[in-house]
Protein backbone atom coordinates (compact mmCIF):
# COMPACT_ATOMS: atom_id res chain seq x y z
CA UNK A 1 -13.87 24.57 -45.42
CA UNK A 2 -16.92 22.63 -45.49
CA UNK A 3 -17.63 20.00 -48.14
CA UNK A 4 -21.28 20.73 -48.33
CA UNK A 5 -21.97 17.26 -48.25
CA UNK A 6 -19.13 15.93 -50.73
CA UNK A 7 -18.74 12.45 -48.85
CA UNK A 8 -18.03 9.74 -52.11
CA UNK A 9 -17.31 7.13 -49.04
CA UNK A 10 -20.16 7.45 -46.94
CA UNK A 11 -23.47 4.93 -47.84
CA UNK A 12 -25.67 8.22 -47.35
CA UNK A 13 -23.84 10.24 -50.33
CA UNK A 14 -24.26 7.18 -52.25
CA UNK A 15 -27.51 6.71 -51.86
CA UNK A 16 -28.25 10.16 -52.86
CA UNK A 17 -25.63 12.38 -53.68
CA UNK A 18 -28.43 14.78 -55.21
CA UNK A 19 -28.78 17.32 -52.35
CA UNK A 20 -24.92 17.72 -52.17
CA UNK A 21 -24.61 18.23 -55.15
CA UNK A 22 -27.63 20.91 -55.36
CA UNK A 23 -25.77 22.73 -52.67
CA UNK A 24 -22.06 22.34 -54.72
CA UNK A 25 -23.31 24.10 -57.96
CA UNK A 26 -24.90 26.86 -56.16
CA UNK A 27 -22.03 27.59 -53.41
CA UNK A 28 -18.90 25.78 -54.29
CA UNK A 29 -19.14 24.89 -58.17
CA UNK A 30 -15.15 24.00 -57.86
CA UNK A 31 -13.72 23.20 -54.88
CA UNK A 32 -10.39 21.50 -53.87
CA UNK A 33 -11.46 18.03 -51.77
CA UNK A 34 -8.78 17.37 -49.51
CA UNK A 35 -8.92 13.56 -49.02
CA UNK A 36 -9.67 12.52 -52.21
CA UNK A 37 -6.77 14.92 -53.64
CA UNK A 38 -9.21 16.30 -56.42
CA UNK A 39 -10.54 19.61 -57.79
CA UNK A 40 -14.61 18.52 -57.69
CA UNK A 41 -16.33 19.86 -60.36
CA UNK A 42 -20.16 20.06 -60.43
CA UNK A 43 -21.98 22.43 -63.07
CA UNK A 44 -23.20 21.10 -66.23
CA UNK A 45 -21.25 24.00 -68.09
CA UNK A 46 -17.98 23.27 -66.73
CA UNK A 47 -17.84 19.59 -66.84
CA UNK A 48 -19.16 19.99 -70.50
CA UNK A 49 -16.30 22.29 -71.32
CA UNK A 50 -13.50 20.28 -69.64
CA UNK A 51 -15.02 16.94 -71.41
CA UNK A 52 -13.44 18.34 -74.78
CA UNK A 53 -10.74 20.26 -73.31
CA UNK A 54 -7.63 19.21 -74.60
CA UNK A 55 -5.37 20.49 -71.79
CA UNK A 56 -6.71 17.87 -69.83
CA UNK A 57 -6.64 14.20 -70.28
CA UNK A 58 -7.33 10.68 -68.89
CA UNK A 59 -3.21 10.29 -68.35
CA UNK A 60 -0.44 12.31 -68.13
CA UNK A 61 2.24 9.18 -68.97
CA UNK A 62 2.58 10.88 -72.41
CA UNK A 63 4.08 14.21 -71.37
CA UNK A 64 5.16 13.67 -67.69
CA UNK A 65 6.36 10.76 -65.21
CA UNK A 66 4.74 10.55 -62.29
CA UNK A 67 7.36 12.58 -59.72
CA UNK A 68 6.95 15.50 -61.67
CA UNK A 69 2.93 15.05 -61.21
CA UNK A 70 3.54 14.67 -57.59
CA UNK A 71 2.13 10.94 -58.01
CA UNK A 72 3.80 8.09 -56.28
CA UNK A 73 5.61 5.39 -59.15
CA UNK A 74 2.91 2.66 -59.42
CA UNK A 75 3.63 -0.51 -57.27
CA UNK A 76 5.48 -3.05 -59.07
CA UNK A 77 2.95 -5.95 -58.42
CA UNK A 78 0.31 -3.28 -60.35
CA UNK A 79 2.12 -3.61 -63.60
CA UNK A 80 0.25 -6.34 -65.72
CA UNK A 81 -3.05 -4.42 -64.73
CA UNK A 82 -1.98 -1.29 -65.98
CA UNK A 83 -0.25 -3.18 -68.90
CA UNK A 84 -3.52 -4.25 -69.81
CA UNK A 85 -5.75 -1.26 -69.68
CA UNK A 86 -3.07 1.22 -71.35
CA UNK A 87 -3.30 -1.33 -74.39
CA UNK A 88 -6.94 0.13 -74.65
CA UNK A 89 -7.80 3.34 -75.62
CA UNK A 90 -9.62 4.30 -72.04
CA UNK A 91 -6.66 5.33 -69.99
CA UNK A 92 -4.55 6.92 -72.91
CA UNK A 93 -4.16 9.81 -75.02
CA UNK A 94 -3.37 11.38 -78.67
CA UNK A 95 -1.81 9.99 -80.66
CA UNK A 96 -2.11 6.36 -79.48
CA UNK A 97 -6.25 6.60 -78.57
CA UNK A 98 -6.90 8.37 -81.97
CA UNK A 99 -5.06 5.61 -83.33
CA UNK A 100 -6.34 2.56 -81.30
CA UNK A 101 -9.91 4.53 -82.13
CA UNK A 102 -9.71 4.45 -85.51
CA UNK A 103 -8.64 0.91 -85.58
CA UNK A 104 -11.44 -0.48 -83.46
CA UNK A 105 -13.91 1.50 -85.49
CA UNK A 106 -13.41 -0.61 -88.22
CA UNK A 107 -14.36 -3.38 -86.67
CA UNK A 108 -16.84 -1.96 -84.22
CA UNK A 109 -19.31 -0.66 -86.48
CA UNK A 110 -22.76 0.85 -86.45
CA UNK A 111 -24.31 -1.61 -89.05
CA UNK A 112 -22.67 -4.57 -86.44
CA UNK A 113 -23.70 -2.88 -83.53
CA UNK A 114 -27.66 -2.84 -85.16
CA UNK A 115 -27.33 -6.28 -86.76
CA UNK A 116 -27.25 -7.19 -82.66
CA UNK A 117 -30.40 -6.38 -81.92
CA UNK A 118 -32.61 -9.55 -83.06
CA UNK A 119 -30.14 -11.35 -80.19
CA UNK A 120 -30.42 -8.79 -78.21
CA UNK A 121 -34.37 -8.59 -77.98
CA UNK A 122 -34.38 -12.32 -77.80
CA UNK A 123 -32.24 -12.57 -74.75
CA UNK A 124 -33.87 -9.74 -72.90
CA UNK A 125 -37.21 -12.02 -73.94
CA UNK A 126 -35.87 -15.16 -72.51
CA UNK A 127 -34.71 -13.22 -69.12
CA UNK A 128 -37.72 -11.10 -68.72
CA UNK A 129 -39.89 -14.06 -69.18
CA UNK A 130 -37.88 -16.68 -67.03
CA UNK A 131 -38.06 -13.82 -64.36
CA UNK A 132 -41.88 -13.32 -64.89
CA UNK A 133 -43.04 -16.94 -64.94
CA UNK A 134 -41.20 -17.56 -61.46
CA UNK A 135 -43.26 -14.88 -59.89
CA UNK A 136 -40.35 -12.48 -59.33
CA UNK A 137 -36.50 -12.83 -58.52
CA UNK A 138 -33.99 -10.16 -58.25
CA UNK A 139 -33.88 -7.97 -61.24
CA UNK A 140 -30.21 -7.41 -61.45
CA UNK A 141 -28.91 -10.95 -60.72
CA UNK A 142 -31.54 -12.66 -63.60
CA UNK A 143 -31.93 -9.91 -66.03
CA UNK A 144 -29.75 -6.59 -65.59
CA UNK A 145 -26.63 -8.52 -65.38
CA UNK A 146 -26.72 -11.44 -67.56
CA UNK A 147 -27.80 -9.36 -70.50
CA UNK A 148 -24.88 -7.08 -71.71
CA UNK A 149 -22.33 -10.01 -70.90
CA UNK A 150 -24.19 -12.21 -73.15
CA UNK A 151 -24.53 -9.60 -75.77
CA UNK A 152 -20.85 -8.67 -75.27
CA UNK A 153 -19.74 -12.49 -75.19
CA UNK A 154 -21.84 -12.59 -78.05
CA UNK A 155 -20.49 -10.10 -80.24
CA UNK A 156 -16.71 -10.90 -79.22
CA UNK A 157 -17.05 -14.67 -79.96
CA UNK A 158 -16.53 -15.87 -76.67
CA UNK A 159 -18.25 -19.69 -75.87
CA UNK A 160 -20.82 -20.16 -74.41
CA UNK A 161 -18.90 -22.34 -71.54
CA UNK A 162 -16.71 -19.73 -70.93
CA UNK A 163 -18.92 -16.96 -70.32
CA UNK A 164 -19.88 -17.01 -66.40
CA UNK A 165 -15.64 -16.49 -66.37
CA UNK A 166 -16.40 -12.50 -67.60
CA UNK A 167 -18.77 -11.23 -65.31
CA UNK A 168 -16.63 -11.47 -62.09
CA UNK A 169 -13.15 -10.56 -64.14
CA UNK A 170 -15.00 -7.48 -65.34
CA UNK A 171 -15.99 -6.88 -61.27
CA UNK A 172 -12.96 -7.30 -59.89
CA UNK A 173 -11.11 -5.31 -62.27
CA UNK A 174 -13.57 -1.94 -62.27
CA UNK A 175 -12.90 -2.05 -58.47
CA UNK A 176 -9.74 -0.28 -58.91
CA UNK A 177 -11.55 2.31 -60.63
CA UNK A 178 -13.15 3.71 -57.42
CA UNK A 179 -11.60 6.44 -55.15
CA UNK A 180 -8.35 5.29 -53.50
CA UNK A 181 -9.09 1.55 -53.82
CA UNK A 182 -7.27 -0.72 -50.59
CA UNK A 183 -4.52 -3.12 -51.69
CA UNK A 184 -6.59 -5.90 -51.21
CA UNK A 185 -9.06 -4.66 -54.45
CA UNK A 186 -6.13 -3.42 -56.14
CA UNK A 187 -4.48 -6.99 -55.79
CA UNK A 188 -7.76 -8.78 -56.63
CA UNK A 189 -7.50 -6.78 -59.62
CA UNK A 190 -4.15 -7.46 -61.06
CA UNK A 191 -4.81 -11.48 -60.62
CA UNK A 192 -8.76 -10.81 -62.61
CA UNK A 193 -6.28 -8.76 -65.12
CA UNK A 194 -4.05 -11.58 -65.44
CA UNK A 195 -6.52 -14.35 -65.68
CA UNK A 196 -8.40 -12.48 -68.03
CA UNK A 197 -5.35 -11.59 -70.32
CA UNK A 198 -4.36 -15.21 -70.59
CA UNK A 199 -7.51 -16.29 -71.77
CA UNK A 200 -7.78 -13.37 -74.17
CA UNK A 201 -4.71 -14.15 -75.95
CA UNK A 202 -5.36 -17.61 -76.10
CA UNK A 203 -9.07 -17.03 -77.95
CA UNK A 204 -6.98 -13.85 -80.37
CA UNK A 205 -4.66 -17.08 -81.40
CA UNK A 206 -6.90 -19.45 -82.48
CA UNK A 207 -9.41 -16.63 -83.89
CA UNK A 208 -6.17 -15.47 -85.81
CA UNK A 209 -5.98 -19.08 -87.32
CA UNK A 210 -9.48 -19.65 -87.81
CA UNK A 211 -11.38 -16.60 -88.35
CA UNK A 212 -14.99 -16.42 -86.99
CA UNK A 213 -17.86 -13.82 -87.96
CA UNK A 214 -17.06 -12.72 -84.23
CA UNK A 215 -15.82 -8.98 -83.34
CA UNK A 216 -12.26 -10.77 -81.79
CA UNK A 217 -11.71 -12.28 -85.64
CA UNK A 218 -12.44 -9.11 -86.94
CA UNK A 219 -10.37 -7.12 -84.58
CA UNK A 220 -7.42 -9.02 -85.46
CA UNK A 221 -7.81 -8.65 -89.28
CA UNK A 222 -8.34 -4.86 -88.69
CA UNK A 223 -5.77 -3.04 -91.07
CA UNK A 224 -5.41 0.58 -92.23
CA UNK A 225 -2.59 2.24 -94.06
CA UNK A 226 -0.20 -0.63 -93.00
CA UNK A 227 -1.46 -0.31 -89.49
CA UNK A 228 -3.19 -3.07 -87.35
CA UNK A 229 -3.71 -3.76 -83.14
CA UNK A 230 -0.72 -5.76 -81.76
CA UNK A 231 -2.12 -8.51 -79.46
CA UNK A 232 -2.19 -6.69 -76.11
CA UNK A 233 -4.12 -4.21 -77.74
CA UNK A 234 -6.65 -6.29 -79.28
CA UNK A 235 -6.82 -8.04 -75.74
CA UNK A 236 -7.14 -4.58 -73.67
CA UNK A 237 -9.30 -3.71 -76.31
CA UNK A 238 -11.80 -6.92 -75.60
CA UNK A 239 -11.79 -5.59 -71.68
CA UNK A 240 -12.60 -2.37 -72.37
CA UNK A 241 -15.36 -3.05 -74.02
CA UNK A 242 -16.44 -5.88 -71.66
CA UNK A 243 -16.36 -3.81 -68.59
CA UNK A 244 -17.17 -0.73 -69.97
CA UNK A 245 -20.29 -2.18 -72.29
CA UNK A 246 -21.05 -4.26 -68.97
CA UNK A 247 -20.68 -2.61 -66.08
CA UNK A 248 -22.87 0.65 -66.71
CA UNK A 249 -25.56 -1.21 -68.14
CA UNK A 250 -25.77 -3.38 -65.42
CA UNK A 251 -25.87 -0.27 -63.15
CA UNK A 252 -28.18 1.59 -65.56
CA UNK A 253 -30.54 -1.22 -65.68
CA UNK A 254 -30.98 -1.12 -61.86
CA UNK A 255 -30.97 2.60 -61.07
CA UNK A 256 -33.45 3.00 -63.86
CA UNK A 257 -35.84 0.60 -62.28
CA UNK A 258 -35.92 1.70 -58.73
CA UNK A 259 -36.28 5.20 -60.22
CA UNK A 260 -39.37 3.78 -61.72
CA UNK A 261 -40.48 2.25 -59.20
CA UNK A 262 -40.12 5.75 -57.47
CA UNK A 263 -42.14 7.13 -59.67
CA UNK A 264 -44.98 5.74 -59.83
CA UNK A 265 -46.85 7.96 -62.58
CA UNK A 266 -44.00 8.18 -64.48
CA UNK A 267 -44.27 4.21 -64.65
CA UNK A 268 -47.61 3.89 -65.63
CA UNK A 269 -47.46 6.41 -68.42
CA UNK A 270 -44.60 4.29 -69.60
CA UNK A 271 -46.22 1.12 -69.56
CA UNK A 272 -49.58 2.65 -71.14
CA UNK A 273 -47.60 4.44 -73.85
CA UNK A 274 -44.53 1.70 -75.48
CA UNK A 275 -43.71 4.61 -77.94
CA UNK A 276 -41.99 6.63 -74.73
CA UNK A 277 -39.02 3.98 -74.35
CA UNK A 278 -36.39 5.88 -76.53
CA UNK A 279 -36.79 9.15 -74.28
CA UNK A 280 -37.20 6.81 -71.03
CA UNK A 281 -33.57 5.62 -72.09
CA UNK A 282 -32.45 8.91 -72.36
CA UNK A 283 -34.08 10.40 -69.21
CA UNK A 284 -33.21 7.09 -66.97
CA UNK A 285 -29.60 7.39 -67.57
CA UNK A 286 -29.57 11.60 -67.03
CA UNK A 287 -31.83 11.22 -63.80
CA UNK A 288 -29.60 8.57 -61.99
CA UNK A 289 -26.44 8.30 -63.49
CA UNK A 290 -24.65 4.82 -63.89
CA UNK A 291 -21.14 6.19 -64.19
CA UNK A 292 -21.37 9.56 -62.04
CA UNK A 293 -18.13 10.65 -61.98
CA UNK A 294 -14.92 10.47 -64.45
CA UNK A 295 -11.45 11.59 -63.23
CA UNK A 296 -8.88 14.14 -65.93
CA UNK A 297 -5.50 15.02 -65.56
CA UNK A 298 -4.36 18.87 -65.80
CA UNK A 299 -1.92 18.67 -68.60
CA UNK A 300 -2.06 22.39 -68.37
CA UNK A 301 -2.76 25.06 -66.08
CA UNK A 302 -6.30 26.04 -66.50
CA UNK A 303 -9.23 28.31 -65.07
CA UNK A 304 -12.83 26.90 -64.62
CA UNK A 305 -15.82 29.23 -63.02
CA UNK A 306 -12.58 32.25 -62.15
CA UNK A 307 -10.73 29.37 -60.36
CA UNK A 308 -6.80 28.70 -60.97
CA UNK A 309 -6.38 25.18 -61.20
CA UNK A 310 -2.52 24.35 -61.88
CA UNK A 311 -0.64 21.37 -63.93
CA UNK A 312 -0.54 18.20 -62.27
CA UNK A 313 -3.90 18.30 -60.25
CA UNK A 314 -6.60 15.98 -61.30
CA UNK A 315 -10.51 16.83 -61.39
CA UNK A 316 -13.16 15.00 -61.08
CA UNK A 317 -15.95 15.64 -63.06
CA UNK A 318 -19.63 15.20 -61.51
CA UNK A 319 -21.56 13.40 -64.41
CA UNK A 320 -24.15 12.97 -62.03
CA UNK A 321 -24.39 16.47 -60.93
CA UNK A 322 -24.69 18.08 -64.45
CA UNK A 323 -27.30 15.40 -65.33
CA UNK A 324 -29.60 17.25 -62.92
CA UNK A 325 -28.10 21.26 -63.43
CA UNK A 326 -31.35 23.34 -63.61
CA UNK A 327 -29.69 26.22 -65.67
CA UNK A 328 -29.98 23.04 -68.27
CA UNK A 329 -33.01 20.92 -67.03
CA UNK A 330 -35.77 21.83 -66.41
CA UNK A 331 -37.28 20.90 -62.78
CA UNK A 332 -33.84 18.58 -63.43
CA UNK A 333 -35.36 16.35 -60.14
CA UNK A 334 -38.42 15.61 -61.92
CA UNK A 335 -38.33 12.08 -64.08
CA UNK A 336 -40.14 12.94 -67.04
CA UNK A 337 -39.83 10.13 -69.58
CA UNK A 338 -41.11 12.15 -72.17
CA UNK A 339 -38.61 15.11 -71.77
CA UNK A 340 -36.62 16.36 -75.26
CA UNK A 341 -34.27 17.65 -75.37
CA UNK A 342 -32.38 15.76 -72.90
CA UNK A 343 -28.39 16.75 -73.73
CA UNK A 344 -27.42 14.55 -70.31
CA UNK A 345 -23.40 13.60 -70.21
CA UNK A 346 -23.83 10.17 -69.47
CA UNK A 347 -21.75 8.34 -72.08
CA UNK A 348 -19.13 11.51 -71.70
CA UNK A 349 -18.17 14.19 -74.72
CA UNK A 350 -14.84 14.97 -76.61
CA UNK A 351 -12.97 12.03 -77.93
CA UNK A 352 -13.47 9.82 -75.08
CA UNK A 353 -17.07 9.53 -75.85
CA UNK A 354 -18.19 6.23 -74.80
CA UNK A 355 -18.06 3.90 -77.99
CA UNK A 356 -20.71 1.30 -76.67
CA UNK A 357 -23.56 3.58 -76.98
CA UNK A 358 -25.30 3.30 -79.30
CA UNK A 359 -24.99 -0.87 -78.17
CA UNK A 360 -25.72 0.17 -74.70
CA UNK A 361 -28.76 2.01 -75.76
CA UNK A 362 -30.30 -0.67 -77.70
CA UNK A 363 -29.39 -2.92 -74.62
CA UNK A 364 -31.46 -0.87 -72.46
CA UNK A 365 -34.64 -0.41 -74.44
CA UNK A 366 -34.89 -4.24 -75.59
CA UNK A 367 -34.31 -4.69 -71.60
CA UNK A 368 -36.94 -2.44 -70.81
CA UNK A 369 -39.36 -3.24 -73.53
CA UNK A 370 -39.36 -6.92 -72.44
CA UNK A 371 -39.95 -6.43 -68.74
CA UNK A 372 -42.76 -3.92 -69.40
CA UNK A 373 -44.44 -6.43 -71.96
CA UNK A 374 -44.01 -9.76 -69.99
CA UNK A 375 -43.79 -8.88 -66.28
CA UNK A 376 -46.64 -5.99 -66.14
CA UNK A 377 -46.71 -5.85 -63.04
CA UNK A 378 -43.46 -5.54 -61.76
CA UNK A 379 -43.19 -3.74 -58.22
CA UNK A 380 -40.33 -3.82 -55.99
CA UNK A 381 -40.67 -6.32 -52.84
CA UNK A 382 -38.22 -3.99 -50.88
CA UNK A 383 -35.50 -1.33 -50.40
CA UNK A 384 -32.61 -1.96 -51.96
CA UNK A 385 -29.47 -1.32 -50.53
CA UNK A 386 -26.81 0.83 -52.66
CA UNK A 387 -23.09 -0.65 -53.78
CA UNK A 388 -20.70 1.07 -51.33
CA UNK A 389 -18.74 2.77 -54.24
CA UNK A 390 -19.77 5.66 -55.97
CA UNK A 391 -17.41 6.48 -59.51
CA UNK A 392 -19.25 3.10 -60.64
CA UNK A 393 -22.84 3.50 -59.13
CA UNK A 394 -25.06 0.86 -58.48
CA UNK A 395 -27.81 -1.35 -56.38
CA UNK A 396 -26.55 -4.64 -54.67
CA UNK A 397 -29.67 -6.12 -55.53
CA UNK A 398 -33.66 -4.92 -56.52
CA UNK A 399 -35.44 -7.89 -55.65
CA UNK A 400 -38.82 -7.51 -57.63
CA UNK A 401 -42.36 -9.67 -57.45
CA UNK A 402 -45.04 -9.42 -60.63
């Protein structure tokens, strides 16, 4: 059967999956893809639904091994990677993520997450006017990207030294979140996991002796009811919310631009009218999705849109494709930065909703509120090319002149 244009691999998907996707909610809303081994999932109601479905999940380590998924056993050289992320709450289920969740909540509050924002508008100053009195630059190497690892580095307590260390740890360990990763990323990985743990546990130790007003300190003071994180999960705690906080804005910082820059109209109404920037967010992140696609585990045999889906398989769930479902949106291909209500998916539903963002958000609009302010005249001096993989979606570069 055809896959109506389902190609995650190929650079022409990637660079606009849109059209395949149109054609996947109105002939083929689920559909088995052969080579990625996935049930595909593409309508707005269905992905909604299975976000807070409880007979799937992120892993199925908690009520099945992997023979009787049909999975092969992890490779042994894969172990401290997967030793690190299953000591965050990403890649784990009930009752140890509602437990690591509560935990980290403690620490990772609201009021702390706010109290970030006079550093946060700073920085984005700082970038967005180093970038504007040069005459241009790329926009993702000198702004999009230095920004949320600062903030992040910030917020964790990480020095100032260290910090160019996180960006390409962070890199090399989302690569093995893409679709059937080769054993070279998957290796590159493991030693970024490694490297990154070691220096983790080393900062947790001397935080532990000499508390900071830092987010690490705090984590490791969090208590409740006689509970508290062991190291390795403060540590795979501190890379979650690294790469997670990171990676996405980087990509949402990007995408949202060249949409701009797309949209010409849509730009100028932005930049005549500074009061549109909360619903620009909002409408950047539904109309080109950062994080497009998140894989679940069938815990339990299920039925989406009168299809039998059985234990074991996994689904992936088209973010990206809901984000622009027009039984939801309305002309969902138009960028409207003024459009309410906008219920995208972006930072996910269910208890896996993405705890960065409300920091992510803030991150974004101090971004976007500098640029517009000091570089006015920002316009795009070419093309950019697109990242080759698609479950974290991004430019290579948007090199930019004012």
């Amino acid at each position: 059967m055809s896959d109506l244009g389902y190609q995650p691999w190929a650079a022409e998907f990637v660079a606009d999956p849109y059209p395949a996707f149109a054609r996947l909610r109105e002939e083929r809303p689920v559909f088995f893809h052969e080579p990625t081994g996935q049930w595909v999932i593409s309508r707005y109601e269905d992905v909604d639904a299975l976000l807070r479905d409880r007979r799937l999940g992120r892993s199925y380590l908690h009520v099945a091994g992997h023979e009787e998924f049909g999975q092969q056993p992890e490779a042994e050289f894969l172990k401290p990677f997967w030793d690190l992320i299953r000591a965050g709450m990403l890649d784990v289920e009930p009752p140890t993520h509602t437990r690591l969740r509560r935990l980290v909540s403690k620490a990772f509050t609201a009021r702390m997450v706010e109290g970030l924002r006079p550093t946060i508008r700073r920085l984005a100053a700082e970038l967005a006017g180093t970038l504007a009195a040069k005459g241009g630059g790329d926009l993702l190497a000198e702004v999009a990207e230095p920004l949320p690892v600062n903030v992040i580095a910030e917020m964790l307590g990480v020095p100032a030294a260290d910090r160019p260390l996180l960006r390409p740890w962070s890199a090399d360990i989302c690569g093995m979140y893409e679709l059937n990763p080769p054993e070279e990323v998957q290796r590159t990985a493991v030693r970024a996991a490694v490297e990154f743990s070691d220096y983790l546990r080393e900062l947790a130790r001397s935080r532990r002796r000499e508390p900071r007003d830092d987010l690490i300190s705090a984590l490791a003071q969090v208590v409740d009811e006689g509970d508290r994180l062991t190291e390795d999960e403060l540590i795979g705690t501190c890379v979650l919310l690294l790469n997670a906080g990171h990676e996405a804005t980087v990509n949402a910082t990007g995408n949202g631009w060249w949409a701009l820059f797309r949209n010409p109209a849509e730009l100028e109404r932005l930049r005549g009218d500074a009061s549109l920037v909360p619903t620009a967010v909002e409408e950047l992140l539904r109309y080109d999705t950062p994080a497009p696609m998140f894989e679940r585990w069938v815990l339990e045999d299920i039925t989406v849109a009168g299809v039998d889906i059985p234990r074991g398989a996994e689904v992936a769930l088209q973010f990206a494709s809901a984000n622009r479902d027009p039984a939801v949106f309305a002309d969902p291909d138009r960028l409207d930065l003024a459009r309410d209500p906008n219920p995208h998916i972006t930072f996910g539903l269910g208890i896996h909703y993405c705890l960065g963002a409300p920091l992510a958000r803030i991150e974004l609009a101090e971004s976007l509120s500098a640029l517009l302010h000091l570089a006015p005249g920002l316009r795009p001096v070419s093309a950019p090319e697109w990242k080759p993989g698609f479950v974290l979606r991004g430019l290579q570069a948007l090199h930019v002149e004012c």
